[in-house]
N, C-alpha and C. Protein backbone atom coordinates (compact mmCIF):
# COMPACT_ATOMS: atom_id res chain seq x y z
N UNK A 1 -22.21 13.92 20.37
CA UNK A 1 -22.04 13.74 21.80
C UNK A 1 -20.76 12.94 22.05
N UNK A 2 -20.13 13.32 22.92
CA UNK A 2 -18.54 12.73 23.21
C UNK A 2 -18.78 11.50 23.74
N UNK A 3 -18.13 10.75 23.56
CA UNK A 3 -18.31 8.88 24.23
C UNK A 3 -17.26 8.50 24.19
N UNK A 4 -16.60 8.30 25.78
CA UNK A 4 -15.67 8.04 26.47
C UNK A 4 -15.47 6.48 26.59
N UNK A 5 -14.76 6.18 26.31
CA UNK A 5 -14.38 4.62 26.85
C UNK A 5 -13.88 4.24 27.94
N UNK A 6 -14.19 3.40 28.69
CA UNK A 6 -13.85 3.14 30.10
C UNK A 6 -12.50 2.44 30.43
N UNK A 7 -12.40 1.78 29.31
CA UNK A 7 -10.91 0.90 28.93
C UNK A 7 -9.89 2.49 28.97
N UNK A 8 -10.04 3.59 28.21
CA UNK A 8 -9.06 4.55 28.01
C UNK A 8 -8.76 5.00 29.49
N UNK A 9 -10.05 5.23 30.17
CA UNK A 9 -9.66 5.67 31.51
C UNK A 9 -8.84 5.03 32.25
N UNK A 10 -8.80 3.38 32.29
CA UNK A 10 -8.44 2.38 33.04
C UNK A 10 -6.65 2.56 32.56
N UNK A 11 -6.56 2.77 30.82
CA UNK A 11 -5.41 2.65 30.50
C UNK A 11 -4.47 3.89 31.13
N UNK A 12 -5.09 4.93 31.14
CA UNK A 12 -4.13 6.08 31.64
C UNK A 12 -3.99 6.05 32.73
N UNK A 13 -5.21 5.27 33.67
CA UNK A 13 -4.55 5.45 35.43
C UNK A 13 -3.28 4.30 35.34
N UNK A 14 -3.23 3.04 34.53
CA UNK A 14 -1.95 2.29 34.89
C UNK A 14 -0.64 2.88 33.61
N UNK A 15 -0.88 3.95 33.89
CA UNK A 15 -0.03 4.74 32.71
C UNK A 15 1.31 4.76 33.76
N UNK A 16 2.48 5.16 33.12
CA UNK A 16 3.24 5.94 34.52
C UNK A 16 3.08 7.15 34.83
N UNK A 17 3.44 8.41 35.97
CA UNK A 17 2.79 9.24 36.58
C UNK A 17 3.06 9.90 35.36
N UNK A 18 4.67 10.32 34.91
CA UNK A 18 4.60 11.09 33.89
C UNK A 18 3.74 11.44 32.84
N UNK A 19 3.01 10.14 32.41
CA UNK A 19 2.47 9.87 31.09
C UNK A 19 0.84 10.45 31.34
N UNK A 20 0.60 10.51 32.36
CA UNK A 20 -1.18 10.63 33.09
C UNK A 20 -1.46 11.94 32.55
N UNK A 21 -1.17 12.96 33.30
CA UNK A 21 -1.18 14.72 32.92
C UNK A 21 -1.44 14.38 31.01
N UNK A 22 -0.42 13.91 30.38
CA UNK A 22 -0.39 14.03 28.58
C UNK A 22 -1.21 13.29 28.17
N UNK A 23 -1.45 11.98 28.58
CA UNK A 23 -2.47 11.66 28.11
C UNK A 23 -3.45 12.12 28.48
N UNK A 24 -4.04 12.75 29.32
CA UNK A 24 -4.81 13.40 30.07
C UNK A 24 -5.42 14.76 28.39
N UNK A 25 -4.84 15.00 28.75
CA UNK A 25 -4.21 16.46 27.94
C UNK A 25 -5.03 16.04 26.48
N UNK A 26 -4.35 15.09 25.99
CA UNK A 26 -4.67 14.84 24.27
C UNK A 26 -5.61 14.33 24.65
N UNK A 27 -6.25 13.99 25.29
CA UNK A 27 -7.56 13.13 25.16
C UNK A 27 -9.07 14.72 25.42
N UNK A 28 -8.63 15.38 26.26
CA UNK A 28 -9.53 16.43 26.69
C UNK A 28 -9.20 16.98 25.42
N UNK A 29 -8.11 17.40 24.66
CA UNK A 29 -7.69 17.99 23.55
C UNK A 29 -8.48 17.85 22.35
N UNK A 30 -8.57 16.21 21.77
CA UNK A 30 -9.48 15.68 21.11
C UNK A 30 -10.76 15.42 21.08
N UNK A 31 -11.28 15.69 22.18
CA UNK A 31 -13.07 15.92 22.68
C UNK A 31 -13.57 17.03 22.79
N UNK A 32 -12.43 18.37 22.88
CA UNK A 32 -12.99 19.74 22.71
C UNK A 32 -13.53 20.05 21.41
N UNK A 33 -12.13 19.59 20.66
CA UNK A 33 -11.93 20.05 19.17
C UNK A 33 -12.69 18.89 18.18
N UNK A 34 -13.33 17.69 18.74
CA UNK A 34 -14.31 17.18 18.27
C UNK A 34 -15.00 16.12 19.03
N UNK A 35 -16.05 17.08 19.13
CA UNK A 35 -17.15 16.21 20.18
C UNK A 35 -17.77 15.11 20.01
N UNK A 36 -18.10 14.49 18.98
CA UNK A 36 -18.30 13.39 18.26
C UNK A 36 -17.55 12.23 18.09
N UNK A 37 -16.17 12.69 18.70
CA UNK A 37 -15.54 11.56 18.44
C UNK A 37 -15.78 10.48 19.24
N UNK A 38 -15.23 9.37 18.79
CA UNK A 38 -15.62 7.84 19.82
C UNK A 38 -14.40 7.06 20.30
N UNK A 39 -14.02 6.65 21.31
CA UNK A 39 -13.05 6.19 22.01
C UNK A 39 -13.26 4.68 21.94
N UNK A 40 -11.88 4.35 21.48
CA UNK A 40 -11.40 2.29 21.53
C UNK A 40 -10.18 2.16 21.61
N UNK A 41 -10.47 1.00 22.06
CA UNK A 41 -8.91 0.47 22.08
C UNK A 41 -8.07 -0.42 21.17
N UNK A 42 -7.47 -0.11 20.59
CA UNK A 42 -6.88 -1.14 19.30
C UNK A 42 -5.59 -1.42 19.58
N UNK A 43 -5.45 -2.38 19.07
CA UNK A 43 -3.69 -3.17 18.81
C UNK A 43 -3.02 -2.73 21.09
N UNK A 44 -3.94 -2.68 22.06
CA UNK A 44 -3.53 -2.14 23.35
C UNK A 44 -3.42 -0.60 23.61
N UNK A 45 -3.71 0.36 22.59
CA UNK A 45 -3.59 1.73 23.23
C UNK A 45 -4.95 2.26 22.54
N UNK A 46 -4.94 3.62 23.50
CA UNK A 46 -6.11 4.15 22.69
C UNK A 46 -6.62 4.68 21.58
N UNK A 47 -7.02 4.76 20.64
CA UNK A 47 -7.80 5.45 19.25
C UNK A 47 -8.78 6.42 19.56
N UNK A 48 -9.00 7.22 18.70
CA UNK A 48 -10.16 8.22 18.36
C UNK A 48 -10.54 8.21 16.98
N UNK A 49 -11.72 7.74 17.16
CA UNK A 49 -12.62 7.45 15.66
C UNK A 49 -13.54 8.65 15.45
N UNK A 50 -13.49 8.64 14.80
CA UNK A 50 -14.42 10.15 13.61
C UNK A 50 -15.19 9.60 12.25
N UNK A 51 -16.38 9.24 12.23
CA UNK A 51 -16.55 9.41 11.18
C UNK A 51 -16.40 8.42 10.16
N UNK A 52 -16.29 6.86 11.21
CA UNK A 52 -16.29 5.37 11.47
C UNK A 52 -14.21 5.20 11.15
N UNK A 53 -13.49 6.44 11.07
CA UNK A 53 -12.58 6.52 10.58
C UNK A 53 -11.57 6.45 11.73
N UNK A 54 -10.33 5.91 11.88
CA UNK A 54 -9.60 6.55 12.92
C UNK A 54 -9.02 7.48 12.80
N UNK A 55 -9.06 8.61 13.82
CA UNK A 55 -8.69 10.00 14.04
C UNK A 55 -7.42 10.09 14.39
N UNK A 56 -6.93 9.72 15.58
CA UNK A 56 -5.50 9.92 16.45
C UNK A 56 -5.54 8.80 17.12
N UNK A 57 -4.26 8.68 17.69
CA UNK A 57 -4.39 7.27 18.80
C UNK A 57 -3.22 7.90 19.74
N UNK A 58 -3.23 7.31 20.85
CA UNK A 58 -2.22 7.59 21.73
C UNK A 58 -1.46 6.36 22.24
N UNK A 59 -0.44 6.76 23.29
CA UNK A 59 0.45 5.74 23.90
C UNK A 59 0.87 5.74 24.81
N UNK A 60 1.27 5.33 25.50
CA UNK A 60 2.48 5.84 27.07
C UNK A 60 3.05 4.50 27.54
N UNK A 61 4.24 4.89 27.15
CA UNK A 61 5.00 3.87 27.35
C UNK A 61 6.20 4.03 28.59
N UNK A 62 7.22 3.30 29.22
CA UNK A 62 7.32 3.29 30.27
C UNK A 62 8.65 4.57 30.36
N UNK A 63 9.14 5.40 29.35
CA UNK A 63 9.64 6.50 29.31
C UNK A 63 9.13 7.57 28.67
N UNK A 64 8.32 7.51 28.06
CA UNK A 64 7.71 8.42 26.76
C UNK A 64 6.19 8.22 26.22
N UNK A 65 5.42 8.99 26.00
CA UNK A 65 4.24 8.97 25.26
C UNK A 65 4.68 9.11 23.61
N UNK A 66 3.06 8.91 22.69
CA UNK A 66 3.73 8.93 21.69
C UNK A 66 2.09 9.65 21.10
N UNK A 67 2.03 10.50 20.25
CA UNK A 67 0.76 10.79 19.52
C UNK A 67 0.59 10.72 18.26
N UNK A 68 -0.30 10.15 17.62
CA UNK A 68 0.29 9.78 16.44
C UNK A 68 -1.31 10.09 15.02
N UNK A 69 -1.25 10.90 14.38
CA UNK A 69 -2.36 11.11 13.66
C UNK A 69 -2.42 10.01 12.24
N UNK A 70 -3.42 9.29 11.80
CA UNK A 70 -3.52 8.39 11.40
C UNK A 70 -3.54 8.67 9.61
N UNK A 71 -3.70 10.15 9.21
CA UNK A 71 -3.02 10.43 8.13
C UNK A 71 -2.33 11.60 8.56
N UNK A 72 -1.34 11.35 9.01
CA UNK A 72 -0.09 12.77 9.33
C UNK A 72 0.29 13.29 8.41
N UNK A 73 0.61 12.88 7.13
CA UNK A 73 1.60 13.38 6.06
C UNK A 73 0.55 14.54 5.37
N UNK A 74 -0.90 14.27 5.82
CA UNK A 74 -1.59 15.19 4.88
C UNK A 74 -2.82 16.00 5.87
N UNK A 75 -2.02 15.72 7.78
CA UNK A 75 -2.38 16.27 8.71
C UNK A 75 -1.86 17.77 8.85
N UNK A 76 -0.32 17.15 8.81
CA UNK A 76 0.92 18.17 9.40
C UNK A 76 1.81 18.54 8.32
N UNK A 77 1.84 17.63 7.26
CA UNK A 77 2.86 17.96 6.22
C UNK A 77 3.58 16.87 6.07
N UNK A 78 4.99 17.13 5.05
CA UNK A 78 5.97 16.26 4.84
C UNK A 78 6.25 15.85 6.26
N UNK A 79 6.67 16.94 7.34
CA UNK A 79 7.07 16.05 8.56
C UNK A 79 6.22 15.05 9.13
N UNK A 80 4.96 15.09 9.06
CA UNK A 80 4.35 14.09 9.70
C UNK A 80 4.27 12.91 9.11
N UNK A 81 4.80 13.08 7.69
CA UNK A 81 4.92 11.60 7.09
C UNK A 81 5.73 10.79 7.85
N UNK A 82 6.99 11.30 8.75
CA UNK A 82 8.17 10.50 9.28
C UNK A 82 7.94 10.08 10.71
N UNK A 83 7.51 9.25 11.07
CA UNK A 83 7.42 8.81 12.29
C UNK A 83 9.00 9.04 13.17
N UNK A 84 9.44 9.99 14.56
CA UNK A 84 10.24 10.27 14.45
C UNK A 84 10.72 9.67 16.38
N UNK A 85 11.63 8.82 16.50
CA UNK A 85 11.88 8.35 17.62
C UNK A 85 10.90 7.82 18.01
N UNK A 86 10.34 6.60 17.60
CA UNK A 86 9.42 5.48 18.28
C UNK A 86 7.78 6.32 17.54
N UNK A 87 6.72 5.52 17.81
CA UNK A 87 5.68 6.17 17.42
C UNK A 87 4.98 7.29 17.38
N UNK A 88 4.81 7.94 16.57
CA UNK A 88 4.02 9.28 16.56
C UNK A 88 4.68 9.99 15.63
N UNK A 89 4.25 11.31 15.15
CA UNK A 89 4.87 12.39 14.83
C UNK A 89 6.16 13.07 15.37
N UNK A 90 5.43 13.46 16.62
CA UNK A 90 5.76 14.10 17.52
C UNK A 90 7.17 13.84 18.65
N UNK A 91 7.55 12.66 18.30
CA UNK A 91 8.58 12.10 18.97
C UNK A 91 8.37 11.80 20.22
N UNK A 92 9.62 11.65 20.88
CA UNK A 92 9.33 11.46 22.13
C UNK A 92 8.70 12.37 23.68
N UNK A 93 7.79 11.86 23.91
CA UNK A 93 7.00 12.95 24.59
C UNK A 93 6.85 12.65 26.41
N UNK A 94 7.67 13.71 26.93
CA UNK A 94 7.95 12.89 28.07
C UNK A 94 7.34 13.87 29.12
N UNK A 95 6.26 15.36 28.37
CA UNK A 95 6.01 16.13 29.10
C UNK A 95 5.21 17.21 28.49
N UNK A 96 4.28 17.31 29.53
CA UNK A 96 3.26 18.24 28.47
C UNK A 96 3.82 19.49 27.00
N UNK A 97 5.36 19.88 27.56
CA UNK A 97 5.28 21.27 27.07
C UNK A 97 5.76 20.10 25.47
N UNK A 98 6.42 18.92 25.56
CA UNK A 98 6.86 18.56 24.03
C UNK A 98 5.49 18.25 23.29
N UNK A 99 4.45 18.60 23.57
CA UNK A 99 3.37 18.39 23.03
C UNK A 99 3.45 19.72 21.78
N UNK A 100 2.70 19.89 20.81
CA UNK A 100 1.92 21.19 20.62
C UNK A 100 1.91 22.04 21.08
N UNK A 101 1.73 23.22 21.30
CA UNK A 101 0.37 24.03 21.90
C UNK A 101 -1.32 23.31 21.60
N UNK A 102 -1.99 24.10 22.19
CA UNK A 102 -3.63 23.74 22.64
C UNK A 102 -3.69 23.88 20.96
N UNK A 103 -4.05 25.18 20.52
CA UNK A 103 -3.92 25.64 19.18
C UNK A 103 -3.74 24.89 18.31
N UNK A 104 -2.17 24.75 18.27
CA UNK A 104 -1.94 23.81 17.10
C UNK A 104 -2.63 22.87 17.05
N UNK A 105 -2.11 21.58 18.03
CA UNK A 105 -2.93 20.43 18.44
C UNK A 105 -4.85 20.77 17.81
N UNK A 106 -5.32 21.36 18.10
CA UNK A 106 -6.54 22.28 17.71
C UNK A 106 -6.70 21.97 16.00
N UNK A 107 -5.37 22.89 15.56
CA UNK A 107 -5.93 22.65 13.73
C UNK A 107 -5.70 21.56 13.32
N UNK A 108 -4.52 20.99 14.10
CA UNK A 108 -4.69 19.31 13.31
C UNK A 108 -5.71 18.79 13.16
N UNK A 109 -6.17 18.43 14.54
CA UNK A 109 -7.33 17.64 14.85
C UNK A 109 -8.21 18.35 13.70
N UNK A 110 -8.36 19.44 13.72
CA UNK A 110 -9.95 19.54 12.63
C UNK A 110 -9.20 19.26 11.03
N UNK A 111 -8.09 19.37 10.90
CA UNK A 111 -7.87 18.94 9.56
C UNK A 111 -7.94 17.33 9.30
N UNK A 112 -7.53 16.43 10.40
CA UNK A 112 -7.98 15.31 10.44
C UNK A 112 -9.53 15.19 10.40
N UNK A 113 -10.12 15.79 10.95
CA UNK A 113 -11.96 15.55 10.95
C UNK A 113 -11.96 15.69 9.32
N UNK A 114 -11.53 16.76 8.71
CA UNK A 114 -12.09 17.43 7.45
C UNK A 114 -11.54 15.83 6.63
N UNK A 115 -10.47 15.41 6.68
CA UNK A 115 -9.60 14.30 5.88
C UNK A 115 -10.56 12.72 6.42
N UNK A 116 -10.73 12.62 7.57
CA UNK A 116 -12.67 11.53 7.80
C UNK A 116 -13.30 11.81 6.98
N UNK A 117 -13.74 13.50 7.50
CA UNK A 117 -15.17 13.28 6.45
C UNK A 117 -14.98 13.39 4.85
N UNK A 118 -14.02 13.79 4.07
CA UNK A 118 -13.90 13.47 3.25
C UNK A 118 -13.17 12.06 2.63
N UNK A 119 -12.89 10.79 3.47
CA UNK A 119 -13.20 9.62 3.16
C UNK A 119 -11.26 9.65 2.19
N UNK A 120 -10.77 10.94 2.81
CA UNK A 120 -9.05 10.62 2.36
C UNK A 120 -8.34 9.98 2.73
N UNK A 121 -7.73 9.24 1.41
CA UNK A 121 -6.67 8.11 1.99
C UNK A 121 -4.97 8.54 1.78
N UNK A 122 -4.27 8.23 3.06
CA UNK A 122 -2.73 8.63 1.92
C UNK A 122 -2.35 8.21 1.28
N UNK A 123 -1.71 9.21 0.32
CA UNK A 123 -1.29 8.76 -0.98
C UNK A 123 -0.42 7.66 -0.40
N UNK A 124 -0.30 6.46 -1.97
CA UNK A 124 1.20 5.46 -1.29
C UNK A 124 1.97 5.36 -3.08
N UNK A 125 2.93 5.61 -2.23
CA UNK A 125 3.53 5.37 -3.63
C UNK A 125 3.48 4.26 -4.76
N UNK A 126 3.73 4.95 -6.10
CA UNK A 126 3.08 3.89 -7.30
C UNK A 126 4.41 2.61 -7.13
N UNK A 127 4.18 1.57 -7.05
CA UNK A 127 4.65 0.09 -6.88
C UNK A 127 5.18 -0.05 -8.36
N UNK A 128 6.34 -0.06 -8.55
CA UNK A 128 7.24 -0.13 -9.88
C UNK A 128 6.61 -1.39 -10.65
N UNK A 129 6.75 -1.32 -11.66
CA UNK A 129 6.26 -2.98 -12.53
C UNK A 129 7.10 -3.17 -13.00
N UNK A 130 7.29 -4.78 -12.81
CA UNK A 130 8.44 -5.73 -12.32
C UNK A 130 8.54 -5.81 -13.95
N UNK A 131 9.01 -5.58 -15.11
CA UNK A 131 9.34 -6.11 -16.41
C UNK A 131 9.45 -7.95 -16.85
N UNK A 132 8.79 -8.41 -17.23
CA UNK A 132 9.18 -9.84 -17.41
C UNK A 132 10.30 -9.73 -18.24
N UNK A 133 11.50 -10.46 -17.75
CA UNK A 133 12.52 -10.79 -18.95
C UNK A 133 12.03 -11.73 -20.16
N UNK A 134 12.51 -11.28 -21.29
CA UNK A 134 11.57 -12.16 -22.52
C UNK A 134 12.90 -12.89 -22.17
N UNK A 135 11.91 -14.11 -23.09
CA UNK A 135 12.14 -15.68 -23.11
C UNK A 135 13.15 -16.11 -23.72
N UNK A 136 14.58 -17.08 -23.72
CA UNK A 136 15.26 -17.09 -25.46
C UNK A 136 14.57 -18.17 -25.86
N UNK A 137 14.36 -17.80 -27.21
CA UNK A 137 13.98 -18.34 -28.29
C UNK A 137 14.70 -20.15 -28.38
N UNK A 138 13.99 -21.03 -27.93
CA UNK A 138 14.63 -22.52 -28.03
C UNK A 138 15.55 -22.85 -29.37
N UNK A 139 16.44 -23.16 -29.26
CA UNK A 139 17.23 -23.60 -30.59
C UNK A 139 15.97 -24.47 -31.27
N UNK A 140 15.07 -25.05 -31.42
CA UNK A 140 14.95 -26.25 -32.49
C UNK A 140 13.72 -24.71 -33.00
N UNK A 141 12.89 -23.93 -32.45
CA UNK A 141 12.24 -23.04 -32.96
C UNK A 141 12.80 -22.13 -33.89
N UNK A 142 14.37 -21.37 -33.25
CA UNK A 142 14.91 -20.72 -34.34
C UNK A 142 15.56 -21.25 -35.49
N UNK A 143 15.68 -22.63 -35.26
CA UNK A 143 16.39 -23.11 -36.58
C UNK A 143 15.03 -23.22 -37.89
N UNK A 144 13.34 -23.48 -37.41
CA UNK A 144 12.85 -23.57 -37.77
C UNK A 144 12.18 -22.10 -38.66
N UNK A 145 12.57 -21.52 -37.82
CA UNK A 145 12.74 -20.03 -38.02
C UNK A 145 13.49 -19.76 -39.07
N UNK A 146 14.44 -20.02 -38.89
CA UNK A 146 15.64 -19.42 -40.17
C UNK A 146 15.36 -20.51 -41.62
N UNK A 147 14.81 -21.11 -41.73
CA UNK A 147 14.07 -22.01 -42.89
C UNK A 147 12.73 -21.27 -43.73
N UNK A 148 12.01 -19.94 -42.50
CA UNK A 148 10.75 -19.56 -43.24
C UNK A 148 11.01 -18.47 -43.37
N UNK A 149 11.63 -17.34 -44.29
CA UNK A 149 11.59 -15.83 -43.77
C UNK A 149 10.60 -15.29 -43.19
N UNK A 150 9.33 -15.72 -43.92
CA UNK A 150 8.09 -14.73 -43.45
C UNK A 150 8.00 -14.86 -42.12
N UNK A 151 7.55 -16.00 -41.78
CA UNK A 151 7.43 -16.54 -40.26
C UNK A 151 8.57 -16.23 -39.10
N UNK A 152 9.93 -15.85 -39.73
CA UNK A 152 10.62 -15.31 -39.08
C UNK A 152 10.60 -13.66 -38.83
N UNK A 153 10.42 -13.35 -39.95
CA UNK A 153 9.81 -11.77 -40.14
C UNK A 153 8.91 -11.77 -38.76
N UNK A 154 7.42 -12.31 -39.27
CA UNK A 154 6.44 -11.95 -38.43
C UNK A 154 6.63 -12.28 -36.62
N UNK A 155 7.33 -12.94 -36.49
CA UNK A 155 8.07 -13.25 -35.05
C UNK A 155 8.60 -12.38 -34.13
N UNK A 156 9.67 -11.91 -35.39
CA UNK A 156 10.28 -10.54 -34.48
C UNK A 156 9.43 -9.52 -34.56
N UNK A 157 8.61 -9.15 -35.37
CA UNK A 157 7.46 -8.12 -34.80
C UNK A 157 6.31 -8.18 -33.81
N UNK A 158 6.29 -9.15 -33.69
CA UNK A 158 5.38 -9.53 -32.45
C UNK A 158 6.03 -8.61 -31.37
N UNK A 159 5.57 -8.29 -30.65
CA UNK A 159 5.46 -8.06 -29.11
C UNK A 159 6.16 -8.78 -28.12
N UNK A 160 6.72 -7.92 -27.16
CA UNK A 160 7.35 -9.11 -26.65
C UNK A 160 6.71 -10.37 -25.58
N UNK A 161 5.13 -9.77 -25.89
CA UNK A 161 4.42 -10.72 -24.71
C UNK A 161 4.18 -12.14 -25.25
N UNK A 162 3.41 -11.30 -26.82
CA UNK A 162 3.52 -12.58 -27.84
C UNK A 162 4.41 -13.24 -27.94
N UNK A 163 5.81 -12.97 -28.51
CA UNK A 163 6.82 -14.16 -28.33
C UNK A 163 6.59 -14.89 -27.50
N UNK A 164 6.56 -14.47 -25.96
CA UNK A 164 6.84 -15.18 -25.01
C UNK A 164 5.47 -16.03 -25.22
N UNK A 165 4.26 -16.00 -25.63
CA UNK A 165 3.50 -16.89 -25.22
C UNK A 165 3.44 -18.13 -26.46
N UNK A 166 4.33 -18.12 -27.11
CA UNK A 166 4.67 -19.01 -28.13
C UNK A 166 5.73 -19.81 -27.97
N UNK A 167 6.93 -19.29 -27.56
CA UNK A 167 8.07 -19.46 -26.35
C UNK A 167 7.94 -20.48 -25.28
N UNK A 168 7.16 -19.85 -24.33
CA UNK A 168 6.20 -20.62 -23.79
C UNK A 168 5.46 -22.18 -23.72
N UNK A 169 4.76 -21.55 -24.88
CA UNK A 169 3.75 -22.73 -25.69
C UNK A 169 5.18 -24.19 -25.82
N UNK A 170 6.24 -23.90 -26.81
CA UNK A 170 6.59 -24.36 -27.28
C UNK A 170 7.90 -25.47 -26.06
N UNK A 171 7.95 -24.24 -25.13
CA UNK A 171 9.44 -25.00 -23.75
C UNK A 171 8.26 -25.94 -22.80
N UNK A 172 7.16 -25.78 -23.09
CA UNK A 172 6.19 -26.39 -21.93
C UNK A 172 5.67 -28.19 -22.84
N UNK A 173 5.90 -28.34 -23.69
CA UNK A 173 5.97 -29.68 -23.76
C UNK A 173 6.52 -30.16 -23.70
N UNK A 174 5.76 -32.18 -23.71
CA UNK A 174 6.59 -32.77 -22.66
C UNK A 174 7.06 -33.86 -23.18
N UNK A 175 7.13 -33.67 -24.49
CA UNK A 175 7.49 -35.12 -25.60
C UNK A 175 8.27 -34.23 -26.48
N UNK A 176 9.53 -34.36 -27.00
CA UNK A 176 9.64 -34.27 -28.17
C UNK A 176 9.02 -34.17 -29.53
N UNK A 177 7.95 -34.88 -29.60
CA UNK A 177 6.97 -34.97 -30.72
C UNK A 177 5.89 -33.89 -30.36
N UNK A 178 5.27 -33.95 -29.09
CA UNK A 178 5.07 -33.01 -29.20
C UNK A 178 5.56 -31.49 -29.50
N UNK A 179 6.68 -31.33 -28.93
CA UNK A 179 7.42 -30.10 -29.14
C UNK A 179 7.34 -29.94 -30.55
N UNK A 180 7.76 -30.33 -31.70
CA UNK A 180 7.91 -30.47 -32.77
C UNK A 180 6.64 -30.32 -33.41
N UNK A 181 5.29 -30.90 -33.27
CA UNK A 181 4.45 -30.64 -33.15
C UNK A 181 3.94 -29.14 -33.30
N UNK A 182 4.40 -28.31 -32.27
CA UNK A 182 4.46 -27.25 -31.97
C UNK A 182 4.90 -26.40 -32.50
N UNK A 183 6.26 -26.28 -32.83
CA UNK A 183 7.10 -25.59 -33.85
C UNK A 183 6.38 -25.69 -35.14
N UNK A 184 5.75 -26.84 -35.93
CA UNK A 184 5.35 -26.73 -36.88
C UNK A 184 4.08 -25.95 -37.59
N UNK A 185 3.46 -26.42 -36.22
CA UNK A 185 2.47 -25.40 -36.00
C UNK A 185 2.22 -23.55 -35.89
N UNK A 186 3.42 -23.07 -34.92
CA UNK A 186 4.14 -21.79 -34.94
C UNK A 186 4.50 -21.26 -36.21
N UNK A 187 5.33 -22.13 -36.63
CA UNK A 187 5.54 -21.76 -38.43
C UNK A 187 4.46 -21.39 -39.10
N UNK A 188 3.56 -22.32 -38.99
CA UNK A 188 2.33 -22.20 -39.70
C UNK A 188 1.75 -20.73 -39.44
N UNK A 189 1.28 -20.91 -38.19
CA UNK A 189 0.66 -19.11 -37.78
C UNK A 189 1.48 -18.37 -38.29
N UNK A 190 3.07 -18.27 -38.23
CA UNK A 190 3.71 -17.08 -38.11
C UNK A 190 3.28 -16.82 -39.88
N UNK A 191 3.82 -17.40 -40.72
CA UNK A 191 3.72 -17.45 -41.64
C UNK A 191 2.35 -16.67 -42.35
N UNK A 192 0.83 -17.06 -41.25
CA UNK A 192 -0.36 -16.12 -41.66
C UNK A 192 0.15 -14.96 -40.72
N UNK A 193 0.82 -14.65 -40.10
CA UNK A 193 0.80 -13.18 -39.36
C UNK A 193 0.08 -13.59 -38.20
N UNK A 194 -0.39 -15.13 -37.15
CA UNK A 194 -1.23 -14.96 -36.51
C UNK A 194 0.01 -15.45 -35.04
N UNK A 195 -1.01 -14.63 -34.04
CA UNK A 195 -0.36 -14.52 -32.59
C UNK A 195 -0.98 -16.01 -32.46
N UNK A 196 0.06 -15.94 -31.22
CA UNK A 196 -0.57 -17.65 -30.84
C UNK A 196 -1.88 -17.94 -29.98
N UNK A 197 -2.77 -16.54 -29.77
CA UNK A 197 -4.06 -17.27 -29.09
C UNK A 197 -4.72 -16.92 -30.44
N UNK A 198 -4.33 -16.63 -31.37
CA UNK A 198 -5.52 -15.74 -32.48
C UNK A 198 -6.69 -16.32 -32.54
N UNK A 199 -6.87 -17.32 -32.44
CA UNK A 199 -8.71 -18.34 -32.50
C UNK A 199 -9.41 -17.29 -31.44
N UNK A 200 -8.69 -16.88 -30.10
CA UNK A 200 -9.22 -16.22 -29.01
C UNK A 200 -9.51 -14.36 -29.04
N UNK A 201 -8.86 -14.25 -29.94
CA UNK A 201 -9.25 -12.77 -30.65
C UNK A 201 -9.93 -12.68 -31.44
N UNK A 202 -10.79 -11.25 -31.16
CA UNK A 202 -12.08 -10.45 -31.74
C UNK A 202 -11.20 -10.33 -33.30
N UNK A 203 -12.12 -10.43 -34.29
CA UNK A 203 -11.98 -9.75 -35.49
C UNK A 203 -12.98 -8.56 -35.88
């Protein structure tokens, strides 16, 4: 059953005249082509929810409307990925005919219902991983280094996470003695082949 919001009505009569007829339009547009949908108001303009999902939202602003489908890129295509002259798809919309047709407008909308009810999200692109720069090696470690082959051996085969958490271990104290401390200790592991949490690893 269609459920109208009273706020949407209120918003399109203080629309400007232009904007009344289009919003007019997409809103009858979106209640033909899905009767179920539910009307709110978010962020100041209107929404259409489907399916606890948002569907479309509209706009009218004081030269232009704007329509805007809430997964476009996998509504309309590559173009609808690009939001194009202010909000929406669709650009700037200053009159029924820059709309759609009924039709079109028509298959979106149900390809948006189908993309609700199947609970689709748009894709977003994979977020690059940031590389940690490894650590340099403190002078008093590599000198200690170049005194043990093995322990120097087993060093450079480590990983470069391992280094760093020995690296680490070793730039983060706060005494000299301790530091030293440390190094001697490093030697020691490297020398058995052991990483520096090894007590904390499964055998």
């Amino acid at each position: 059953m269609t459920s109208r919001d009273p706020r949407v009505d209120a918003y399109i009569e203080k629309s400007a005249d232009f904007a009344k007829p289009v919003l007019t339009h997409i809103r009858d547009t979106v209640h033909t082509a899905a009767p179920d949908t539910q009307e709110t108001i978010k962020w100041g303009f209107p929404h259409f929810m489907y399916a606890g999902k948002i569907l479309c939202s509209m706009a009218g602003f004081k030269e232009h409307c704007a329509l805007h489908f809430w997964k476009g890129g996998l509504v309309i295509g590559d173009e609808g990925a690009v939001i194009r002259n202010g909000m929406g798809q669709f650009g700037r919309i200053t009159k029924l005919s820059d709309l759609p047709s009924t039709k079109t407008l028509t298959v979106y909308i149900d390809q948006a219902i189908k993309l609700n009810e199947e609970r689709a999200k748009t894709p977003s692109p994979a977020k690059p991983r940031n590389k940690r720069p490894e650590l340099e090696t403190p002078a008093p470690l590599l000198a200690a280094l170049n005194k043990n082959r093995k322990a120097k051996a087993n060093f450079e085969s480590l990983s470069p996470s391992d280094r760093r958490e020995y690296v680490e271990w070793i730039i983060e104290a706060k005494t000299d003695t301790t530091r030293d401390k440390r190094i001697a200790t490093t030697a020691e592991w490297l020398t058995d082949g052991k990483s520096r949490n090894w007590k904390h690893e499964r055998t």
